[in-house]
C-alpha atoms as a PDB file:
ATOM      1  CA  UNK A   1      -0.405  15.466   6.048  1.00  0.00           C
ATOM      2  CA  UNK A   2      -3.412  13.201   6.527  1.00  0.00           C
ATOM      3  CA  UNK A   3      -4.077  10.319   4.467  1.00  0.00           C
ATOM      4  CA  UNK A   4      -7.032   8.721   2.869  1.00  0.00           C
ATOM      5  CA  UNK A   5      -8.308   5.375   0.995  1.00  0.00           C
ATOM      6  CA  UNK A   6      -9.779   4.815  -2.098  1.00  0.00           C
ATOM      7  CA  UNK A   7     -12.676   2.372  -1.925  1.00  0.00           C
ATOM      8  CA  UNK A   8      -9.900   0.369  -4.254  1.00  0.00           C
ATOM      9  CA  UNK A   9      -7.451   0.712  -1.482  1.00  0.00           C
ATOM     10  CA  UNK A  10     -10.439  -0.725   1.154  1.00  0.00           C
ATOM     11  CA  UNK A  11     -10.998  -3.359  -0.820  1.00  0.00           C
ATOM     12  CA  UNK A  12      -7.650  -4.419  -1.255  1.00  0.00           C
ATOM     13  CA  UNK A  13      -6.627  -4.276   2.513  1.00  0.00           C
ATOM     14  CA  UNK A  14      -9.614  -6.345   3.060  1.00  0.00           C
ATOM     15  CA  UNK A  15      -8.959  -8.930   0.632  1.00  0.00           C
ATOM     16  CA  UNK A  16      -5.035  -9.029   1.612  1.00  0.00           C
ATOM     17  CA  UNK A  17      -5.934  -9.437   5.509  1.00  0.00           C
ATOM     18  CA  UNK A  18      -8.717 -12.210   4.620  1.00  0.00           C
ATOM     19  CA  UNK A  19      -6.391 -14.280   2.013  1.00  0.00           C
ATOM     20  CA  UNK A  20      -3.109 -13.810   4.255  1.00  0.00           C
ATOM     21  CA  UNK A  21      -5.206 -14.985   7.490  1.00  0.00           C
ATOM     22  CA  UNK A  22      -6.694 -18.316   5.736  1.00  0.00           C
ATOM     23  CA  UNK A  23      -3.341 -19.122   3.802  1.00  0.00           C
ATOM     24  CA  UNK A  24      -0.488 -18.142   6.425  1.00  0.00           C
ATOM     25  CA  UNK A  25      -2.295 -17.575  10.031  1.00  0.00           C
ATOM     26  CA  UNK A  26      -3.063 -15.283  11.923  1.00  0.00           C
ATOM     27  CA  UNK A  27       0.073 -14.261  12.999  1.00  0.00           C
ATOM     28  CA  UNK A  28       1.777 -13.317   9.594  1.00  0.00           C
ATOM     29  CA  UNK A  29      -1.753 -11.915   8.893  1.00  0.00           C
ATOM     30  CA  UNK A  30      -1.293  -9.159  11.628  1.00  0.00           C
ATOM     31  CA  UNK A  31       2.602  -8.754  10.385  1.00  0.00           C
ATOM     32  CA  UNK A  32       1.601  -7.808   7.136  1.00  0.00           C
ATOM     33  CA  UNK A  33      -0.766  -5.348   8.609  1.00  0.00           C
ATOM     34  CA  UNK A  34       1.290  -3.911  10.943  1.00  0.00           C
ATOM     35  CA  UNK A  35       4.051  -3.536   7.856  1.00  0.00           C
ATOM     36  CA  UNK A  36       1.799  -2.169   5.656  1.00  0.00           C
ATOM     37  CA  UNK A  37       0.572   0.748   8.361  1.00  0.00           C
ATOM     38  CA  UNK A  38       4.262   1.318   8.422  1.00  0.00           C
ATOM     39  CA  UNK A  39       4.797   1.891   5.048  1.00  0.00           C
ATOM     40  CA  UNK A  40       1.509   4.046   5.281  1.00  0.00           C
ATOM     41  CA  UNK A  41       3.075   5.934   8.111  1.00  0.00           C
ATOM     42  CA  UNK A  42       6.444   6.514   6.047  1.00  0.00           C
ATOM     43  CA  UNK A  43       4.501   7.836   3.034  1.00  0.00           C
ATOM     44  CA  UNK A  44       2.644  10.110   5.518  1.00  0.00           C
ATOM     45  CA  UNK A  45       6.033  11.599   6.949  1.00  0.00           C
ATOM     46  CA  UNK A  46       7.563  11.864   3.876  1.00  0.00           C
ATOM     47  CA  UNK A  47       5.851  11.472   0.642  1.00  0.00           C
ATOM     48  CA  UNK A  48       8.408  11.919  -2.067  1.00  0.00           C
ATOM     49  CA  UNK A  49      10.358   8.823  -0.207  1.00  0.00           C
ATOM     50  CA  UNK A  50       8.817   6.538  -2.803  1.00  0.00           C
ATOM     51  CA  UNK A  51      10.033   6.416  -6.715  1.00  0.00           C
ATOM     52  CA  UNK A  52       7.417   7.556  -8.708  1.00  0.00           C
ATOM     53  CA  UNK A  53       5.210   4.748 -10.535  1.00  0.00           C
ATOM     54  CA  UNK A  54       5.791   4.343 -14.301  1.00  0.00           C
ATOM     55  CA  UNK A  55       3.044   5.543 -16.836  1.00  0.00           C
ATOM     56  CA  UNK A  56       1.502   6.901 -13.657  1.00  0.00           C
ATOM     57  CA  UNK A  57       1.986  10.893 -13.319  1.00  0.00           C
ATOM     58  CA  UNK A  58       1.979  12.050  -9.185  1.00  0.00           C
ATOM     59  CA  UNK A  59       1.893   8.279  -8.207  1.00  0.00           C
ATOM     60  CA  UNK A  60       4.446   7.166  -5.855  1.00  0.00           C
ATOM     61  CA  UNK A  61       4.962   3.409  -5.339  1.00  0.00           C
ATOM     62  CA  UNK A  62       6.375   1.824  -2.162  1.00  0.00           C
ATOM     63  CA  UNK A  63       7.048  -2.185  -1.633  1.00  0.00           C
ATOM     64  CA  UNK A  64       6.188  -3.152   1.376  1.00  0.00           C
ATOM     65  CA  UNK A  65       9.452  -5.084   2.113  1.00  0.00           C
ATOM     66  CA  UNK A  66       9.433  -8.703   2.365  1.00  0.00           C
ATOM     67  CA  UNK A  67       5.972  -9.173   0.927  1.00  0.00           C
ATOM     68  CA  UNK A  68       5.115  -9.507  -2.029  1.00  0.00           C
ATOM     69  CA  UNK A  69       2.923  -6.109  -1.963  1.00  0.00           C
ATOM     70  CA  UNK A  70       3.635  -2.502  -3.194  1.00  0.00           C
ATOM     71  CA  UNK A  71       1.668   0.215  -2.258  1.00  0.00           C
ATOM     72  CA  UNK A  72       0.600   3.359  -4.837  1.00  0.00           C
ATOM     73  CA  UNK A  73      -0.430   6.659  -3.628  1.00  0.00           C
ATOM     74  CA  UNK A  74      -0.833  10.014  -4.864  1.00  0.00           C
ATOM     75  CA  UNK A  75       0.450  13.094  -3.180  1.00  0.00           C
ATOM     76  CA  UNK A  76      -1.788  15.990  -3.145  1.00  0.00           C
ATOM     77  CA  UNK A  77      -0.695  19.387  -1.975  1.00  0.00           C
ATOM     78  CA  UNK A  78      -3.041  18.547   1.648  1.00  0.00           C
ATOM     79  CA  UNK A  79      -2.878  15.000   1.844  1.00  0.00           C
ATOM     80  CA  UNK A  80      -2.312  11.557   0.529  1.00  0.00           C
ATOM     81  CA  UNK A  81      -4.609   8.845  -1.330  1.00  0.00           C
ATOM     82  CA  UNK A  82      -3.767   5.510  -1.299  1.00  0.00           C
ATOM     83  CA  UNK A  83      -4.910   4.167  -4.127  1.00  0.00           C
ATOM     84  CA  UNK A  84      -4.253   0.518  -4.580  1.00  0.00           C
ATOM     85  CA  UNK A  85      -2.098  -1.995  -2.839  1.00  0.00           C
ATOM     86  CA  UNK A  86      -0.918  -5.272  -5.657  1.00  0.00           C
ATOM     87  CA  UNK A  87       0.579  -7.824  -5.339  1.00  0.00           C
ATOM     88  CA  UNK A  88       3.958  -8.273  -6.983  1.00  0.00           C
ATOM     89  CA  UNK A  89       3.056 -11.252  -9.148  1.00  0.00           C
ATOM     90  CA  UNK A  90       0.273  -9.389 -10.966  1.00  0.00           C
ATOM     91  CA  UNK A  91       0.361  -7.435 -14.493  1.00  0.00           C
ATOM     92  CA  UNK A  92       1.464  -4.234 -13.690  1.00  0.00           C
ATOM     93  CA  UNK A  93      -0.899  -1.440 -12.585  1.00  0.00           C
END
């Protein structure tokens, strides 16, 4: 199963690795990174791993384990979209 990005999802990975490098280095920077891909790279392996997102129909949403950060994606019958990637502190999505 391959797995694409909404221009959301771009934005957001952009904006998480800018904020996370100025606040917390560049070290925890590349940490979140490398957790997110994993989390990515679960999703990809097995999509229905993730509870399904409320008020959302076919969106799955995965935390991305000690940060603050869950990831929602959709599960198509070829592929996966990531859609968005919050921060836990936010209003819902």
């Amino acid at each position: 199963m391959t797995v694409e990005f909404t221009r959301q999802a771009v934005a957001d990975l952009e904006r998480i690795g800018n904020d996370s490098r100025l606040k917390f280095g560049q070290v925890v920077a590349a940490r979140l990174r490398d957790r997110i891909a994993d989390v990515i790279a679960r999703a990809e392996r097995s999509p229905s791993s993730a509870p399904a997102a409320k008020g959302r129909p076919g969106v799955r949403v995965a935390p991305i384990g000690r940060y603050p950060f869950r990831l929602y994606y959709l599960i198509l019958p070829d592929r996966i979209v990531v859609q968005h990637i919050r921060h836990t502190s936010r209003r819902p999505w």
